[in-house]
Structures are given as structure tokens and as C-alpha cells.
N, C-alpha and C. Protein backbone atom coordinates (compact mmCIF):
# COMPACT_ATOMS: atom_id res chain seq x y z
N UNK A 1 -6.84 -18.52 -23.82
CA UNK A 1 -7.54 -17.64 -22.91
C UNK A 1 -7.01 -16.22 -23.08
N UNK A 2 -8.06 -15.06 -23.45
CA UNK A 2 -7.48 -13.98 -23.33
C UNK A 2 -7.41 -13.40 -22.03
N UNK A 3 -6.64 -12.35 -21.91
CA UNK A 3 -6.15 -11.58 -20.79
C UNK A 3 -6.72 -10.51 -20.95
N UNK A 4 -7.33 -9.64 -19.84
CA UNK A 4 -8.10 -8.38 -20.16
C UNK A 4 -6.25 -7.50 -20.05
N UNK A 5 -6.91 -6.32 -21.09
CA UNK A 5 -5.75 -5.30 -21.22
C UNK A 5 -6.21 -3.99 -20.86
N UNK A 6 -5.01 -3.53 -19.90
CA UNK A 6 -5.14 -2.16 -19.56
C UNK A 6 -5.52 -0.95 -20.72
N UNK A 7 -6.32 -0.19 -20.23
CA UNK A 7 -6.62 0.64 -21.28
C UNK A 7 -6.47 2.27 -21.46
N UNK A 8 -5.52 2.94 -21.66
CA UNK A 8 -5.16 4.05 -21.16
C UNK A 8 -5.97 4.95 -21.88
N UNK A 9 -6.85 6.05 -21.20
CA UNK A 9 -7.71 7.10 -21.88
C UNK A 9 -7.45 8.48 -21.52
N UNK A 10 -6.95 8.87 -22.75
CA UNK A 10 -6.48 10.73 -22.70
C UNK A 10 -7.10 11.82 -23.11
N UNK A 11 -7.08 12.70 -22.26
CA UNK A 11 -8.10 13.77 -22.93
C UNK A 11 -7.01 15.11 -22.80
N UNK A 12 -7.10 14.90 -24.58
CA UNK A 12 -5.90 16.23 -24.99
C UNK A 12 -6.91 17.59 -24.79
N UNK A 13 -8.32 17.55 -24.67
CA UNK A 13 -8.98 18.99 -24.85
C UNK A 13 -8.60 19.82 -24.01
N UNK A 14 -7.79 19.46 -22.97
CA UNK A 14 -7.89 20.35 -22.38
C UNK A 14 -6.19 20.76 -21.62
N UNK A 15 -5.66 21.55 -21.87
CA UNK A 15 -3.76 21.87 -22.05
C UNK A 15 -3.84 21.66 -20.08
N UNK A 16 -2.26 21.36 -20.32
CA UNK A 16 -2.05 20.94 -18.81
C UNK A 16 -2.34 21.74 -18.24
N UNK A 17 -1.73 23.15 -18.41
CA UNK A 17 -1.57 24.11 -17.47
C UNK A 17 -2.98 24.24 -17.32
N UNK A 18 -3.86 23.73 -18.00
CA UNK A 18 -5.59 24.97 -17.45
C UNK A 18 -5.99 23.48 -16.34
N UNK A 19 -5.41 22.15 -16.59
CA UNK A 19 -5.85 21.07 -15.72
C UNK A 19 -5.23 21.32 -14.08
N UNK A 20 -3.78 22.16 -14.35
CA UNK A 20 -3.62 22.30 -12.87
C UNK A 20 -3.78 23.27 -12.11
N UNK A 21 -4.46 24.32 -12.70
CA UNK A 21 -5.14 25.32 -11.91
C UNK A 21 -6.33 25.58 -11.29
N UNK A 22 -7.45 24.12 -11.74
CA UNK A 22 -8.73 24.20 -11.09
C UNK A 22 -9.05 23.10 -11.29
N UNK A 23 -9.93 23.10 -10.46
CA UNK A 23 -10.86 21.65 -10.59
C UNK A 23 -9.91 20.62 -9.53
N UNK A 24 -10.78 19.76 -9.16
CA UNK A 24 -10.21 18.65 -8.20
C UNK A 24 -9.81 17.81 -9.19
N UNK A 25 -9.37 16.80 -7.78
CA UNK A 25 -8.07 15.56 -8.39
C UNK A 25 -9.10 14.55 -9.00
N UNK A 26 -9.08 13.93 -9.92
CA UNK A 26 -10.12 12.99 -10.09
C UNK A 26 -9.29 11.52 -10.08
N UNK A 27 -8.33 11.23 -10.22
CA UNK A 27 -7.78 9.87 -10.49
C UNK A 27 -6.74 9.90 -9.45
N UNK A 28 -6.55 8.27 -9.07
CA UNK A 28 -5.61 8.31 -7.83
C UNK A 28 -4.48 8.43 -8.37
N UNK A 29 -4.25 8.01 -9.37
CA UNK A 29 -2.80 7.87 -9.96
C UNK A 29 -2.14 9.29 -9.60
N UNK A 30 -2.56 10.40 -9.79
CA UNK A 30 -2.37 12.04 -9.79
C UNK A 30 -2.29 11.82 -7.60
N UNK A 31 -2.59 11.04 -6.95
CA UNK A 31 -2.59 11.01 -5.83
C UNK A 31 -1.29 10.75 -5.42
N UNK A 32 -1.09 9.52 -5.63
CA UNK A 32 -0.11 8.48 -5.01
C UNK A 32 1.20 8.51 -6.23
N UNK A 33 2.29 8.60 -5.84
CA UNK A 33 3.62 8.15 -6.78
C UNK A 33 3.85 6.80 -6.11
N UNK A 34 3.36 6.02 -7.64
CA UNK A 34 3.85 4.77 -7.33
C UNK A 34 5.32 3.85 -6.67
N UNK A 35 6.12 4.90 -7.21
CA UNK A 35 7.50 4.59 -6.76
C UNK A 35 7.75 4.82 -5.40
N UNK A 36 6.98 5.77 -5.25
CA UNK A 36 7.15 6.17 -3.76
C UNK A 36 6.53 5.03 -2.59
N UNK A 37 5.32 5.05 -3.14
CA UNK A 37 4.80 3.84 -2.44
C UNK A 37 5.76 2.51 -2.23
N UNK A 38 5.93 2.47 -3.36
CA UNK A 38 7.21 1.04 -2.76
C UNK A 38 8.42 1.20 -2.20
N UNK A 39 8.65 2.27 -2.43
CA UNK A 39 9.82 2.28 -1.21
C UNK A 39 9.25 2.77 0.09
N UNK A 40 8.28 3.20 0.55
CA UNK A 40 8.08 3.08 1.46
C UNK A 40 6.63 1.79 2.37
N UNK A 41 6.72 1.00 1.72
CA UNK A 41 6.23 -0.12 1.60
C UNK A 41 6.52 -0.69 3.20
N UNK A 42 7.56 -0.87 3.17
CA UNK A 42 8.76 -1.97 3.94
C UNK A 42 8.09 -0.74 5.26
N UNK A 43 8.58 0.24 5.39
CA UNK A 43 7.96 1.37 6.54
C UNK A 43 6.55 1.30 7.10
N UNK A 44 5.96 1.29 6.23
CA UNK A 44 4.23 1.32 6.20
C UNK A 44 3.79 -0.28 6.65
N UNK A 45 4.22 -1.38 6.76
CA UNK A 45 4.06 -2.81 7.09
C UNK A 45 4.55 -2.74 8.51
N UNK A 46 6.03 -2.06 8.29
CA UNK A 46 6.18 -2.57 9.95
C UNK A 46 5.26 -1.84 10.75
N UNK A 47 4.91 -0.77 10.51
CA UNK A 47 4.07 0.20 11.71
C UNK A 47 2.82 -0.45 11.93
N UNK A 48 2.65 -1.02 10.62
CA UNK A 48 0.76 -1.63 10.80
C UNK A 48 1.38 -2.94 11.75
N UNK A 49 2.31 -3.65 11.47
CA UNK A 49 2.80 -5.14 12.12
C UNK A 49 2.74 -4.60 13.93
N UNK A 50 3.51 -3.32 14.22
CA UNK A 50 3.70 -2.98 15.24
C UNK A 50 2.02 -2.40 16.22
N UNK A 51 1.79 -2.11 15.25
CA UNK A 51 0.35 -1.29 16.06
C UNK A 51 -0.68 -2.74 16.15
N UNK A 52 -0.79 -3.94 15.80
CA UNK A 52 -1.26 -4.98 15.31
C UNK A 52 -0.90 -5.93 16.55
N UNK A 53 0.22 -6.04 16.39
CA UNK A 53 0.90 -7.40 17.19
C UNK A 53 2.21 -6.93 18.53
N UNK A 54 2.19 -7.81 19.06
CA UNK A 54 2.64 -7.74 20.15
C UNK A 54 4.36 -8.04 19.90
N UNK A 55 4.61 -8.33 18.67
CA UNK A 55 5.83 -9.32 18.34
C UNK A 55 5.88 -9.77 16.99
N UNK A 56 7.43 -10.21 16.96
CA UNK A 56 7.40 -10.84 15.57
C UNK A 56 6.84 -12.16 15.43
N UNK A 57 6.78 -12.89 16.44
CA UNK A 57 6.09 -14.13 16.93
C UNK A 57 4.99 -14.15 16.32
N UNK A 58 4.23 -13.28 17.45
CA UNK A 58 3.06 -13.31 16.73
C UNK A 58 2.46 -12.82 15.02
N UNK A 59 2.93 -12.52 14.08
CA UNK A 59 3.04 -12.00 12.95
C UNK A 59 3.12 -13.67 12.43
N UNK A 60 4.42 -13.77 12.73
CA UNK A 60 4.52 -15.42 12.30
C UNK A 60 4.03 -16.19 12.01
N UNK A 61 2.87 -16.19 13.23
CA UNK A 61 2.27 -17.76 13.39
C UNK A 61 0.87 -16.96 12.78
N UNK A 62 0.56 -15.91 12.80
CA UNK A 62 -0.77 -15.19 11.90
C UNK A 62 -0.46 -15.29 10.51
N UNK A 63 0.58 -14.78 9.74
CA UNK A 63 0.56 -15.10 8.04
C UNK A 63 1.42 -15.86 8.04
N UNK A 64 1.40 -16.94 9.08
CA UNK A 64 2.82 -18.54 8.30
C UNK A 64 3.58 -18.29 7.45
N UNK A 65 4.33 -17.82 8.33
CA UNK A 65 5.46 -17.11 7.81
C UNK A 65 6.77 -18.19 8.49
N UNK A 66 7.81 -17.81 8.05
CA UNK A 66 9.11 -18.38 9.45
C UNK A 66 9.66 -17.11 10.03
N UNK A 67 9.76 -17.28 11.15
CA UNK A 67 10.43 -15.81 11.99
C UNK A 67 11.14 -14.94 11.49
N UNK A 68 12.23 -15.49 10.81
CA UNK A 68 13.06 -14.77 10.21
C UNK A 68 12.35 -13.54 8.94
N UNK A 69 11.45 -14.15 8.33
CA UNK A 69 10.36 -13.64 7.43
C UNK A 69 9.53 -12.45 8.16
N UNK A 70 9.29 -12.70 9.08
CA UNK A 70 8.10 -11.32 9.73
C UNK A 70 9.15 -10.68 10.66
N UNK A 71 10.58 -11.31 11.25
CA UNK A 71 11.90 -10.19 11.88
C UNK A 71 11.66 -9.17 10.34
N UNK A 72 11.96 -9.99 9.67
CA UNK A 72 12.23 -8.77 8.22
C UNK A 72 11.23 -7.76 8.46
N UNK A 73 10.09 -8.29 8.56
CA UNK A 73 9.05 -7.15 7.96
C UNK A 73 8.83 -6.32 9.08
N UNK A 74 9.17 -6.80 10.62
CA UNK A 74 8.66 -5.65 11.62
C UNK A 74 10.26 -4.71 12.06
N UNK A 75 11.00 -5.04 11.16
CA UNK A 75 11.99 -4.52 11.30
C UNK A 75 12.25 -3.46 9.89
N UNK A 76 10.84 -3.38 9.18
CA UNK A 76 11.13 -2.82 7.73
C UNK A 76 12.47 -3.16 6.79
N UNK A 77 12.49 -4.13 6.64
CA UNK A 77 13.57 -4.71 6.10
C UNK A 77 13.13 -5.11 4.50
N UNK A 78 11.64 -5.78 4.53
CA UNK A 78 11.30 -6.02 3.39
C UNK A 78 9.64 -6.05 3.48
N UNK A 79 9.27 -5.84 2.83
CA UNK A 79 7.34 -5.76 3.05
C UNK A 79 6.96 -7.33 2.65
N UNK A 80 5.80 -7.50 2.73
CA UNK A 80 5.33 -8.51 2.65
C UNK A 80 4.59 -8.74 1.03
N UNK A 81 4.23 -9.85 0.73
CA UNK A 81 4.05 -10.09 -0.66
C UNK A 81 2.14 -9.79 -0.53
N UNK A 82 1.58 -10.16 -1.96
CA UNK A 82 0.52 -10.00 -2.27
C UNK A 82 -0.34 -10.70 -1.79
N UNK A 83 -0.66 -11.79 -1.32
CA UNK A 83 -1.03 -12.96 -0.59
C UNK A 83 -1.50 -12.42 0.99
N UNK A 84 -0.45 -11.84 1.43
CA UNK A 84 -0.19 -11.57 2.77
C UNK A 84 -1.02 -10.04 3.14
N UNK A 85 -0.79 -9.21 1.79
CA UNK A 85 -1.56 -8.11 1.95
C UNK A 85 -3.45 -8.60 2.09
N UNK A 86 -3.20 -9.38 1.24
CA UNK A 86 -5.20 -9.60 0.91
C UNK A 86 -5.46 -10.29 2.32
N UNK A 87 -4.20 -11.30 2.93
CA UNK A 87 -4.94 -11.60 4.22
C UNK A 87 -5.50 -10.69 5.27
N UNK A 88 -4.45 -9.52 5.10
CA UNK A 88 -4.13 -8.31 6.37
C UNK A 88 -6.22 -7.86 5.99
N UNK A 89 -6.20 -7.43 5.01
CA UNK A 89 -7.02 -6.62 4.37
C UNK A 89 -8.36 -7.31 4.31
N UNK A 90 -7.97 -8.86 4.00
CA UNK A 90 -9.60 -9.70 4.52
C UNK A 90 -9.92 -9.82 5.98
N UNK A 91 -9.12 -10.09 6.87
CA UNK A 91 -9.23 -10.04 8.51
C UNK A 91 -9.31 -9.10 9.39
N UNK A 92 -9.08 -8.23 8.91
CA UNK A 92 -8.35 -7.03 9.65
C UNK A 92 -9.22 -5.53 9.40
N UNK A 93 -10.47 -5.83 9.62
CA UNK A 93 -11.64 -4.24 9.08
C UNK A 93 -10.70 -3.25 9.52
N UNK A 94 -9.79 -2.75 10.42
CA UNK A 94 -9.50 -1.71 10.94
C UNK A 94 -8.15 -1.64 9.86
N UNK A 95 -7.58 -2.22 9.28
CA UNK A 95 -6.41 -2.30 8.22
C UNK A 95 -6.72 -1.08 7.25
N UNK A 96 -7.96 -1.10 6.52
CA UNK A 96 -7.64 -0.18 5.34
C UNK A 96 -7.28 1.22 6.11
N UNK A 97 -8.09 1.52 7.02
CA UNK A 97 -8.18 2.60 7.42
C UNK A 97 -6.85 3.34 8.17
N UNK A 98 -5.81 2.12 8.63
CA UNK A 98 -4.59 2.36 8.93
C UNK A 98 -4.27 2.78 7.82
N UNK A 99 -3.92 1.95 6.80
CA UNK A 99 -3.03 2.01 5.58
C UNK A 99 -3.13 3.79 4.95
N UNK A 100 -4.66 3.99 5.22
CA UNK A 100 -5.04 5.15 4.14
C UNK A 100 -4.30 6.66 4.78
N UNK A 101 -4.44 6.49 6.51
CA UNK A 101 -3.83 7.34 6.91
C UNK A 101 -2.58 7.38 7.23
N UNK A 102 -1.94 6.68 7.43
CA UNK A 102 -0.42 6.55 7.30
C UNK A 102 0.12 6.88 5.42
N UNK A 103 -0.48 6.76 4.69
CA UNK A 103 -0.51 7.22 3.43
C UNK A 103 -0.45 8.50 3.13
N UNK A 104 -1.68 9.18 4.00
CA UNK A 104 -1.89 10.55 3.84
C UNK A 104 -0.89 11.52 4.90
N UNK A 105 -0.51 10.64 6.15
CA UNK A 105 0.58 11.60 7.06
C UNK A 105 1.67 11.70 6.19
N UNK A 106 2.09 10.54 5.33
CA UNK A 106 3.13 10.59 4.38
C UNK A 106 3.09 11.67 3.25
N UNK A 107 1.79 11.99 2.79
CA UNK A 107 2.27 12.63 2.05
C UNK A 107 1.79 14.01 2.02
């Protein structure tokens, strides 16, 4: 089975310096620093956990988790895995719209 592969596309026509003096952002990547995002990951979970739920309890028994697992996360200790994001993000219509602005106060 093949694997689709990332495909990186560059456009030398045009020198950096004339790309950062005009024209809008077109790609998110130029948005968001990835690195940044993950470290502040663990931050950005607990606030959504907190504005969300009443408790770590409740977190718990919503992504079956064990307590100790969602203490972590509403305590920003550790974010939650990939699984857990798609749940937030399938249940939760009001989720993206947290995420995007807590993104943007950040940066």
C-alpha cells in the first residue's frame, strides 16, 4: 500500500524581501509557529477543559479518560492526544471557534 507524500512547492520568482513587503498571508504555515503551538498546547486544553466543564470529573467520564489523565490536562500539565482532539471537535460546534481565538489572543 502506498502512502500519499507530502509535497513541498516553491516559488523562487519572487526574492523574499519583495514577499514581505506586500501582499497578504496566503498559507497558514507563515501564520502559526508550529513549535509554538505545542508548547502551548497543554495551556490552550486546559482553558477550553475549564470554560467546558465544571471539573476534572467531568472531563473524565466525557473522553474516558482516568482522573488522573484529565487532573493533567485541566491543570495544563499535558494536552490531550489526537483521538481526544477529533472528539472535542466532532461534539463540540462551539470548540473550533474557541480554539481559533484563543490562538489569535496568543498571538
Amino acid at each position: 500500500m502506498m502512502r500519499p507524500r507530502l509535497t513541498l512547492i516553491v516559488n523562487n520568482a519572487v526574492p523574499c524581501g519583495e514577499a514581505a513587503q506586500g501582499g497578504s498571508q496566503r498559507s497558514c504555515s507563515n501564520r502559526f509557529e508550529p513549535y509554538g503551538l505545542k508548547v502551548q498546547a497543554a495551556e490552550l486544553w486546559s482553558a477550553y477543559f475549564h470554560a467546558r466543564f465544571a471539573s476534572p470529573r467531568e472531563v473524565a467520564l466525557f473522553c474516558d479518560v482516568s482522573f488522573q489523565t484529565a487532573l493533567n490536562w485541566w491543570g495544563a500539565v499535558t494536552a490531550p492526544a489526537s483521538h481526544i482532539a477529533l472528539l472535542v471537535l466532532l461534539t463540540d460546534p462551539e470548540a473550533p471557534a474557541f480554539f481559533a481565538d484563543a490562538v489569535q489572543r496568543a498571538a
